[in-house]
C-alpha atoms as a PDB file:
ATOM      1  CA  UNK A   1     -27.656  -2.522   6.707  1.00  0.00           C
ATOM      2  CA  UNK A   2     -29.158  -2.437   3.243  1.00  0.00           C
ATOM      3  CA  UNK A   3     -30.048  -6.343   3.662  1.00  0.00           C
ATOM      4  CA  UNK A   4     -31.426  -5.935   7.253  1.00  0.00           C
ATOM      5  CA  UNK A   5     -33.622  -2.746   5.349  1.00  0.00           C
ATOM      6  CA  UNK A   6     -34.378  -4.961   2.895  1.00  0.00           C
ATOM      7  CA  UNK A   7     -36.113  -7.561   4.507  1.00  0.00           C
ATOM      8  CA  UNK A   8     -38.188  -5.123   6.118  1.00  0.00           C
ATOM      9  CA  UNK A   9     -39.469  -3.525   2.964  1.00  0.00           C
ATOM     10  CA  UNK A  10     -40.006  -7.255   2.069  1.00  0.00           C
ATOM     11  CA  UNK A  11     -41.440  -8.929   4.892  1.00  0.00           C
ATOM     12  CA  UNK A  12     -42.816  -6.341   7.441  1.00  0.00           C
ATOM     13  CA  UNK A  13     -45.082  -3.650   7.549  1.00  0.00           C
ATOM     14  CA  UNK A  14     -42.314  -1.717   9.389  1.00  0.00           C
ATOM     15  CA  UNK A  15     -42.081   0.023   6.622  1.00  0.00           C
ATOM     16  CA  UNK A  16     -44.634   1.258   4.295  1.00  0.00           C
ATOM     17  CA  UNK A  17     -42.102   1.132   1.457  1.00  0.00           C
ATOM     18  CA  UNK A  18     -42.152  -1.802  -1.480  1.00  0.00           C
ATOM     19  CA  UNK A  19     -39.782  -1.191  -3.866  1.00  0.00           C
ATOM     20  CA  UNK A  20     -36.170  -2.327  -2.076  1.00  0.00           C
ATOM     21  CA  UNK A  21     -33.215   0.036  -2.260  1.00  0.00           C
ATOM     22  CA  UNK A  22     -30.185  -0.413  -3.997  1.00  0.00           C
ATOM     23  CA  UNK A  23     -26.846  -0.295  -1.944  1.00  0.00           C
ATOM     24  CA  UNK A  24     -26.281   3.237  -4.193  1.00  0.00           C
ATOM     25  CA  UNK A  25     -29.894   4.460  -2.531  1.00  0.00           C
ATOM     26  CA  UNK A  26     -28.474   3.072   0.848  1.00  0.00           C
ATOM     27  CA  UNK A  27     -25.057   4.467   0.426  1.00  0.00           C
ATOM     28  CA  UNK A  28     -26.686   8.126  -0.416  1.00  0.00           C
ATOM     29  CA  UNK A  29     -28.790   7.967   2.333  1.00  0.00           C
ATOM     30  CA  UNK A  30     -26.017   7.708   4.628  1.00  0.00           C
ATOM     31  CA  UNK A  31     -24.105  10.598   3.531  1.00  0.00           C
ATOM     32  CA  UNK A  32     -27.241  12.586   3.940  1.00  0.00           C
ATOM     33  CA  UNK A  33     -27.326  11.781   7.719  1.00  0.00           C
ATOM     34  CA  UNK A  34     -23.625  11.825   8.228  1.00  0.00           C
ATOM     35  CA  UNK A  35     -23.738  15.595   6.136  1.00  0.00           C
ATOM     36  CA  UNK A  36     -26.753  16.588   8.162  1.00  0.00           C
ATOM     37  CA  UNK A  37     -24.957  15.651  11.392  1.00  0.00           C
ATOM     38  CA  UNK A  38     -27.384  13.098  12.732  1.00  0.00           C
ATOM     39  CA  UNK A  39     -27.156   9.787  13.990  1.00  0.00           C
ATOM     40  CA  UNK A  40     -26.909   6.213  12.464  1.00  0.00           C
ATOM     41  CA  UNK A  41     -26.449   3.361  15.492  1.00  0.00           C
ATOM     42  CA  UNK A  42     -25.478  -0.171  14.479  1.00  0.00           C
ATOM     43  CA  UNK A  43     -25.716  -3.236  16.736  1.00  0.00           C
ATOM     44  CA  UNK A  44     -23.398  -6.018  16.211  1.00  0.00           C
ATOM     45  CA  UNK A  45     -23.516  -9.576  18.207  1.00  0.00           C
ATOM     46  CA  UNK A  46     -20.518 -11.965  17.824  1.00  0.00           C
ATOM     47  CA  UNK A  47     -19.107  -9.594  14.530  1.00  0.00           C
ATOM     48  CA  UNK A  48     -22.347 -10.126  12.930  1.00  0.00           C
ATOM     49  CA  UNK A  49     -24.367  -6.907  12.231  1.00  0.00           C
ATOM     50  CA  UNK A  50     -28.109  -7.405  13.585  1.00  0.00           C
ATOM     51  CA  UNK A  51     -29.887  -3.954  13.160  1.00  0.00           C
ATOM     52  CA  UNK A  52     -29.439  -0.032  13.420  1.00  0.00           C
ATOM     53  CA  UNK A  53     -31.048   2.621  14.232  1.00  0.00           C
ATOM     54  CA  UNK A  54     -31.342   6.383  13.561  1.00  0.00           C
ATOM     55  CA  UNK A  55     -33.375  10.081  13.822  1.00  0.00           C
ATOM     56  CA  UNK A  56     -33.989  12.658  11.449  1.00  0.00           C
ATOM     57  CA  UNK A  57     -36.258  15.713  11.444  1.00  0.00           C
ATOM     58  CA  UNK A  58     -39.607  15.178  12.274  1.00  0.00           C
ATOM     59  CA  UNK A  59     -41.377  17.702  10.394  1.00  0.00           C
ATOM     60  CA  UNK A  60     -38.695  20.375   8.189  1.00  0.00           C
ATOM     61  CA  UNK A  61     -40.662  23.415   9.318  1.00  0.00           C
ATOM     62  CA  UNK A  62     -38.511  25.833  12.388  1.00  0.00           C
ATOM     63  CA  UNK A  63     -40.750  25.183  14.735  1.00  0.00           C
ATOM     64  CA  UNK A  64     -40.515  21.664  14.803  1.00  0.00           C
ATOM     65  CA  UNK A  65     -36.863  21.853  15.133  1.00  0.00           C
ATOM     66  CA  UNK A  66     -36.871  20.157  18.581  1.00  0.00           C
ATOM     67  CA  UNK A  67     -38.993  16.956  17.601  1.00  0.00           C
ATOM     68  CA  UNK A  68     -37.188  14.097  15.720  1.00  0.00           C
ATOM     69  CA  UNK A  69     -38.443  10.939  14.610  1.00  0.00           C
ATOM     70  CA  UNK A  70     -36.535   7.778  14.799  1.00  0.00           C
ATOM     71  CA  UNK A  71     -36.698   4.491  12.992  1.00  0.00           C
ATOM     72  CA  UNK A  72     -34.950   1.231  13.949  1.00  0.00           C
ATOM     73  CA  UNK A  73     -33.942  -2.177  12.208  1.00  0.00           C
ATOM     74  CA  UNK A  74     -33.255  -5.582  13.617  1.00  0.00           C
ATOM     75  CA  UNK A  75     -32.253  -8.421  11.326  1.00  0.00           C
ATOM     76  CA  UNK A  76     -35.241 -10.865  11.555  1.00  0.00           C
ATOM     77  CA  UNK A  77     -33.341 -13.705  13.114  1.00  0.00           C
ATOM     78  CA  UNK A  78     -32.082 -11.584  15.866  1.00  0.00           C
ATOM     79  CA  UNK A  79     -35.720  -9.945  16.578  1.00  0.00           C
ATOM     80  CA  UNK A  80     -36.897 -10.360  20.424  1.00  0.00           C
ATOM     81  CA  UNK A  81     -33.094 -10.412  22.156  1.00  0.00           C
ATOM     82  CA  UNK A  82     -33.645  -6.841  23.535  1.00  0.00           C
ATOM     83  CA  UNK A  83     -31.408  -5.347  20.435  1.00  0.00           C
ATOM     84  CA  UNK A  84     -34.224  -3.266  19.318  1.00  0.00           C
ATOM     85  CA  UNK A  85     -34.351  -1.495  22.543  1.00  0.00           C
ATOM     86  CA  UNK A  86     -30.641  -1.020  22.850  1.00  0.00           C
ATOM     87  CA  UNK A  87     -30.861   0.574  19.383  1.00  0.00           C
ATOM     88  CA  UNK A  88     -33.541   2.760  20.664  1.00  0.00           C
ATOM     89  CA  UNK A  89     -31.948   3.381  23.797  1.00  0.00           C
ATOM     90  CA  UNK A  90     -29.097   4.804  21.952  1.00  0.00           C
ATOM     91  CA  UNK A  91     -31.156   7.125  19.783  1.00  0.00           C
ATOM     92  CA  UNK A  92     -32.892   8.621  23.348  1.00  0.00           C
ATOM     93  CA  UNK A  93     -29.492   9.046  24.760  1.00  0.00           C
ATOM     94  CA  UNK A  94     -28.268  11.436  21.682  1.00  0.00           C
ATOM     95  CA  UNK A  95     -31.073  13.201  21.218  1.00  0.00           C
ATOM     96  CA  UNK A  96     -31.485  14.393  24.988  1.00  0.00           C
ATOM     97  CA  UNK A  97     -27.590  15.215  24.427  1.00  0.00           C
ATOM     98  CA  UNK A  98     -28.491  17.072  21.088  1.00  0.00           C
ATOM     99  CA  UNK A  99     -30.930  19.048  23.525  1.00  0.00           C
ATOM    100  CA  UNK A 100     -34.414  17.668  21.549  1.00  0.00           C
ATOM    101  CA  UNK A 101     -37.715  17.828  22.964  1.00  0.00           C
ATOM    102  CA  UNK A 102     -39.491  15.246  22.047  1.00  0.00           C
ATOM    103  CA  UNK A 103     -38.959  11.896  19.803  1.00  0.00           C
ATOM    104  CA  UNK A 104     -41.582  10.239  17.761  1.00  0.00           C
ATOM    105  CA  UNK A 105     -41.967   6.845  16.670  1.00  0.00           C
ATOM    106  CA  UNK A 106     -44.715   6.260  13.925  1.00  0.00           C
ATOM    107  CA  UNK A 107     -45.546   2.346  13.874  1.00  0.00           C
ATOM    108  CA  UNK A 108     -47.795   0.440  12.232  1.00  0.00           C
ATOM    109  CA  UNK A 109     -50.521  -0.329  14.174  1.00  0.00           C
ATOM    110  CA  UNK A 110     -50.567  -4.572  14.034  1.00  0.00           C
ATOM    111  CA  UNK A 111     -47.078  -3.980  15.415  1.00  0.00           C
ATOM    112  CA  UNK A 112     -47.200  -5.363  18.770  1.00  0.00           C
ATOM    113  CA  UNK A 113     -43.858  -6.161  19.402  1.00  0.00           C
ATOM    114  CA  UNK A 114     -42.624  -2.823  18.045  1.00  0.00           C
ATOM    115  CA  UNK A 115     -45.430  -1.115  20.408  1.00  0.00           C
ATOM    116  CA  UNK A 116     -44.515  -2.969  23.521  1.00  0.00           C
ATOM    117  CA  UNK A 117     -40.609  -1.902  22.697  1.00  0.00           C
ATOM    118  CA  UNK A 118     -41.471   1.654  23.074  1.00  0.00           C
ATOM    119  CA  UNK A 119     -43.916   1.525  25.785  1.00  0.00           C
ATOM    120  CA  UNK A 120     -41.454   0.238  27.948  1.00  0.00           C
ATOM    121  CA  UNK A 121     -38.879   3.152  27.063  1.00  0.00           C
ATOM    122  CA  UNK A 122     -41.678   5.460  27.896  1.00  0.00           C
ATOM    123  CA  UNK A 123     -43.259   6.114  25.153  1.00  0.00           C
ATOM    124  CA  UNK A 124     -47.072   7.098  24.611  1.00  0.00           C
ATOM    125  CA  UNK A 125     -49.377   6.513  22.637  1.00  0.00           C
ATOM    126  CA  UNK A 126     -50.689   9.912  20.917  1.00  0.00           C
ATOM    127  CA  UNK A 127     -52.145   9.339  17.058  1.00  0.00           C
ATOM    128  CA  UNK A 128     -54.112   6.716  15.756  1.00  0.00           C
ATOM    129  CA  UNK A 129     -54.262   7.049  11.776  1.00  0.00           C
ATOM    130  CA  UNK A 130     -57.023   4.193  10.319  1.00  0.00           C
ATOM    131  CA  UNK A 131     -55.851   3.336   6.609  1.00  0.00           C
ATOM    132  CA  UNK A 132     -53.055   5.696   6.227  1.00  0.00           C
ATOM    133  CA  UNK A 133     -50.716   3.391   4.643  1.00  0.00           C
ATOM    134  CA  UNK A 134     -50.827   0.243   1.967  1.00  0.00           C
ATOM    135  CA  UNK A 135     -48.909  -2.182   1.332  1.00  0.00           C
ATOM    136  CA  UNK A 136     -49.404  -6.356   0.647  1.00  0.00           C
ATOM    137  CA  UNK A 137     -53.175  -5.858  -1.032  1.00  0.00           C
ATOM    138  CA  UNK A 138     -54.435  -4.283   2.533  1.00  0.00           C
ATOM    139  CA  UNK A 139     -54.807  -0.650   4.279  1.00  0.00           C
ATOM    140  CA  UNK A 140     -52.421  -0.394   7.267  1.00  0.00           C
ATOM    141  CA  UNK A 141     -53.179   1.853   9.882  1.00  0.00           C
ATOM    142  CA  UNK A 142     -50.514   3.584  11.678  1.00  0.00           C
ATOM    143  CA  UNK A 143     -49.612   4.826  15.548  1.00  0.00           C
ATOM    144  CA  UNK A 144     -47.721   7.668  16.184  1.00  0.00           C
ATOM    145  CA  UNK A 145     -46.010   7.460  19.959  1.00  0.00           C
ATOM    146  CA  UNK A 146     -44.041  10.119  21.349  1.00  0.00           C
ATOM    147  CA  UNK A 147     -41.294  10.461  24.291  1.00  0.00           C
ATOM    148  CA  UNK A 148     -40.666  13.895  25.564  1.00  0.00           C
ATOM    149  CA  UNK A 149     -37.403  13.756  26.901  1.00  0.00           C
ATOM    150  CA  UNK A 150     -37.573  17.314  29.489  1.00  0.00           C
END
């Protein structure tokens, strides 16, 4: 998990994060979703592990309490064999179980492949941020999509 994270902070603007976490950073942060009770799903093809995904709060304020945000991870050799939408699949699946409203995906905007992923779980387009993030000398814009799951 923390190498698959890795090479995203790395190589991708998945992430708009440059500094790469240490497995202590990686091991914290999953106590803090197991002790907040929410999800962390983990793909594996022939006992390798290829990606993971997971949800968290979207905003912390009460009345966003129904609105997550996910993020998912595929190992870059692995990207493109429809593990990225079984990870996301899974995330849709627990949060209509956990009785959420709506799940957003923020994605940077030259994302394409990421884009098309969620478009074709349902997912709209509803923000269009110009220059929010940077990262590799450049300003990134970023895409917020949303699923409501009523």
């Amino acid at each position: 998990m923390l190498d698959v994270y890795n090479d995203a902070i790395l190589h991708t603007t998945a992430v708009y994060q440059e500094e790469t976490h240490t497995l202590a950073m990686r091991k914290r942060w999953f106590e803090d979703k197991q002790q907040a009770g929410l999800p962390v799903f983990v793909a594996y093809l022939n006992n390798e592990f290829v990606g993971f995904s997971t949800y968290g709060p979207f905003r912390n304020w009460p009345g966003y309490r129904f609105s997550v945000e996910h993020s998912v991870y595929v190992a870059a050799a692995f990207r493109g064999r429809g593990i990225g939408k079984k990870l996301v699949k899974s995330v849709i699946s627990h949060a209509k179980h956990k009785k959420m409203h709506a799940i957003i995906a923020g994605i940077d905007a030259a994302g394409e492949a990421s884009i098309g992923l969620h478009l074709s779980l349902g997912f709209k387009e509803v923000a269009y941020f110009k220059e929010v993030g940077y990262k590799f000398g450049r300003w990134l814009d970023l895409k917020f999509l949303e699923l409501i799951l009523d």
